[in-house]
Protein backbone atom coordinates (compact mmCIF):
# COMPACT_ATOMS: atom_id res chain seq x y z
CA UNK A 1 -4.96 -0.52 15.78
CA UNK A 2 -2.90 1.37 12.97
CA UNK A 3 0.55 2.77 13.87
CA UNK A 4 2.50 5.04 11.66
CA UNK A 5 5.84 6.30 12.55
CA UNK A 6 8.35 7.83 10.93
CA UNK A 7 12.49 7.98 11.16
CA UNK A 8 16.12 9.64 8.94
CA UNK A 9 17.33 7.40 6.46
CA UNK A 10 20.91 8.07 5.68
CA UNK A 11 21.62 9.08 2.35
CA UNK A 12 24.76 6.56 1.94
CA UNK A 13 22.51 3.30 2.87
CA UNK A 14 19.39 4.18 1.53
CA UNK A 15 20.32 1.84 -1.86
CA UNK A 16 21.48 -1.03 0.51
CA UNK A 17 17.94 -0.14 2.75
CA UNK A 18 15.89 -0.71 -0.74
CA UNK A 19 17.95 -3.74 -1.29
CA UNK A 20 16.87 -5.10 1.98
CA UNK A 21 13.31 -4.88 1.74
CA UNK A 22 12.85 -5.83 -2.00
CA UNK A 23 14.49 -9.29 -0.58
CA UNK A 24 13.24 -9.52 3.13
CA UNK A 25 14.12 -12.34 4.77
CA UNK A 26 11.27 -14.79 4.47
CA UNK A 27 11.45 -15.85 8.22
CA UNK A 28 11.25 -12.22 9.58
CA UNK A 29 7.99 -11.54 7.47
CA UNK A 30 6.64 -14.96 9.06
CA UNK A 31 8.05 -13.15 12.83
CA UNK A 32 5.93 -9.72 11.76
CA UNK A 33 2.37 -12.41 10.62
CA UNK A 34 3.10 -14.22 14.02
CA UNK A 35 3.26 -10.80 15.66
CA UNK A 36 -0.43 -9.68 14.21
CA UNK A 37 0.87 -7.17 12.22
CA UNK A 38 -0.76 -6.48 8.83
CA UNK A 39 -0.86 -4.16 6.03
CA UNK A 40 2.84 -3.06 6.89
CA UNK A 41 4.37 -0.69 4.19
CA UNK A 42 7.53 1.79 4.56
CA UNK A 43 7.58 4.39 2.25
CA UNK A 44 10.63 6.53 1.28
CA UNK A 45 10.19 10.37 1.01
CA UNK A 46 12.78 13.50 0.31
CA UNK A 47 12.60 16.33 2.58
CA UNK A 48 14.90 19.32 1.51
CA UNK A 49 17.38 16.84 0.40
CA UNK A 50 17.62 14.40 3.29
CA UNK A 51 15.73 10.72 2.98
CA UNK A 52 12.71 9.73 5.26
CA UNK A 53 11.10 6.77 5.67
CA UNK A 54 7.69 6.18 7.04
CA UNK A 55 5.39 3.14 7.88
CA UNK A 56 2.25 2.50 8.11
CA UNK A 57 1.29 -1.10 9.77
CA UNK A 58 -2.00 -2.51 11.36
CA UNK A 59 -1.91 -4.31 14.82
CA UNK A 60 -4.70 -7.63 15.16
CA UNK A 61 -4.01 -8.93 18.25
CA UNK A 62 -4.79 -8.24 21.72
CA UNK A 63 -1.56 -7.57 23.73
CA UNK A 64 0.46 -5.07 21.46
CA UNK A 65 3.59 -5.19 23.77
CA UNK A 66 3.56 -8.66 24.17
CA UNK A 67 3.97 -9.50 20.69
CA UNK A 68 6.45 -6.84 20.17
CA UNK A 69 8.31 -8.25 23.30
CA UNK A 70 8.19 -11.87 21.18
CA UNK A 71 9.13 -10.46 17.93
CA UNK A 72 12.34 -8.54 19.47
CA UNK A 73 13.39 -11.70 20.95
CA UNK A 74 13.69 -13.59 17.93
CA UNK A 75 17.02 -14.23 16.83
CA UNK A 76 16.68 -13.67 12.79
CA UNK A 77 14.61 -10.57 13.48
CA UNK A 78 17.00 -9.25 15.90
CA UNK A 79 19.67 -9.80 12.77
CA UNK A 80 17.86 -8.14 10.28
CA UNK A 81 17.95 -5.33 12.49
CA UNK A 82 21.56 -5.09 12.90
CA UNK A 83 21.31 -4.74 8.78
CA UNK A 84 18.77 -2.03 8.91
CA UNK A 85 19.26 0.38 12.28
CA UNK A 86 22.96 1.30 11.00
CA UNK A 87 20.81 2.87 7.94
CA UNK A 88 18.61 4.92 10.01
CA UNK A 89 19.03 8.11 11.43
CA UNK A 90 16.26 8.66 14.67
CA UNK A 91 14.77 11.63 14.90
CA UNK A 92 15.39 13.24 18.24
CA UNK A 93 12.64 12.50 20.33
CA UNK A 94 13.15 8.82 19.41
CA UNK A 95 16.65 9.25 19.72
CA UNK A 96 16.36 10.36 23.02
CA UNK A 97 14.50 7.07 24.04
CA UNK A 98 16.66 4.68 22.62
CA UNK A 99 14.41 4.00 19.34
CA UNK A 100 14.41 4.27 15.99
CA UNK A 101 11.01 5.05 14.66
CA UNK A 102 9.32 8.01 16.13
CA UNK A 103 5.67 7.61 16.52
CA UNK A 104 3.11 9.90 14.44
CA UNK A 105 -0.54 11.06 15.61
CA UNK A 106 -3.32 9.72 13.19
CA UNK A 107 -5.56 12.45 12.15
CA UNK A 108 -7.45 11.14 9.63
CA UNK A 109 -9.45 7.68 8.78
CA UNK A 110 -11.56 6.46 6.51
CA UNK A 111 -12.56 3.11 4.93
C-alpha cells in the first residue's frame, strides 16, 4: 500500500523541522521499520509563499491500523512528535479530525 498525505508547515519552524529530520532519532526510524513502513520521504514545497510538506511512504504489513496503533504508543515516537506537530499547520479537513497529515488520492502508478 502507498500513502501520501500532505499538511502546513509554519514558516517560523520550518529550519528547526529540517533540523529534525536531517538528525532523526535513530530509535523512531527503528519504530517506523518495526511498523512496515518503507520508502518514507517528506518533501518540502512553497505554495504562494506558505511552506508544505508532503510524504510519500509504503505500508508492508498486513494490519495497517494495528501497527499504527503500536507505533503511536511508543514512548520516543510519541516525543518526537511533541518536537514536530508544534511545526505543522493541518489543513482543515485534517484539522477538523484531530490530525495532522491530510490524506491525498493516488492517481497515478507506475514501476
Amino acid at each position: 500500500m502507498r500513502f501520501g498525505s500532505v499538511t502546513g508547515l509554519k514558516p517560523e519552524k520550518a529550519n528547526y523541522y529540517k533540523e529534525l529530520h536531517a538528525a532523526a532519532w535513530p530509535d523512531v526510524l527503528k519504530k517506523i521499520k518495526e511498523c512496515n513502513i518503507r520508502n518514507y520521504s517528506i518533501y518540502l514545497k512553497e505554495i504562494e509563499g506558505k511552506p508544505y510538506l508532503f510524504s510519500y511512504f509504503e505500508y508492508t504489513g498486513t494490519d495497517f491500523e494495528a501497527d499504527m496503533k503500536k507505533m503511536a504508543a511508543d514512548a520516543t515516537t510519541r516525543r518526537w512528535w511533541k518536537e514536530t506537530d508544534p511545526c505543522q499547520m493541518p489543513l482543515p479537513d485534517a484539522a477538523a479530525k484531530g490530525d495532522i497529515w491530510s490524506g491525498m488520492e493516488e492517481v497515478f502508478h507506475a514501476d
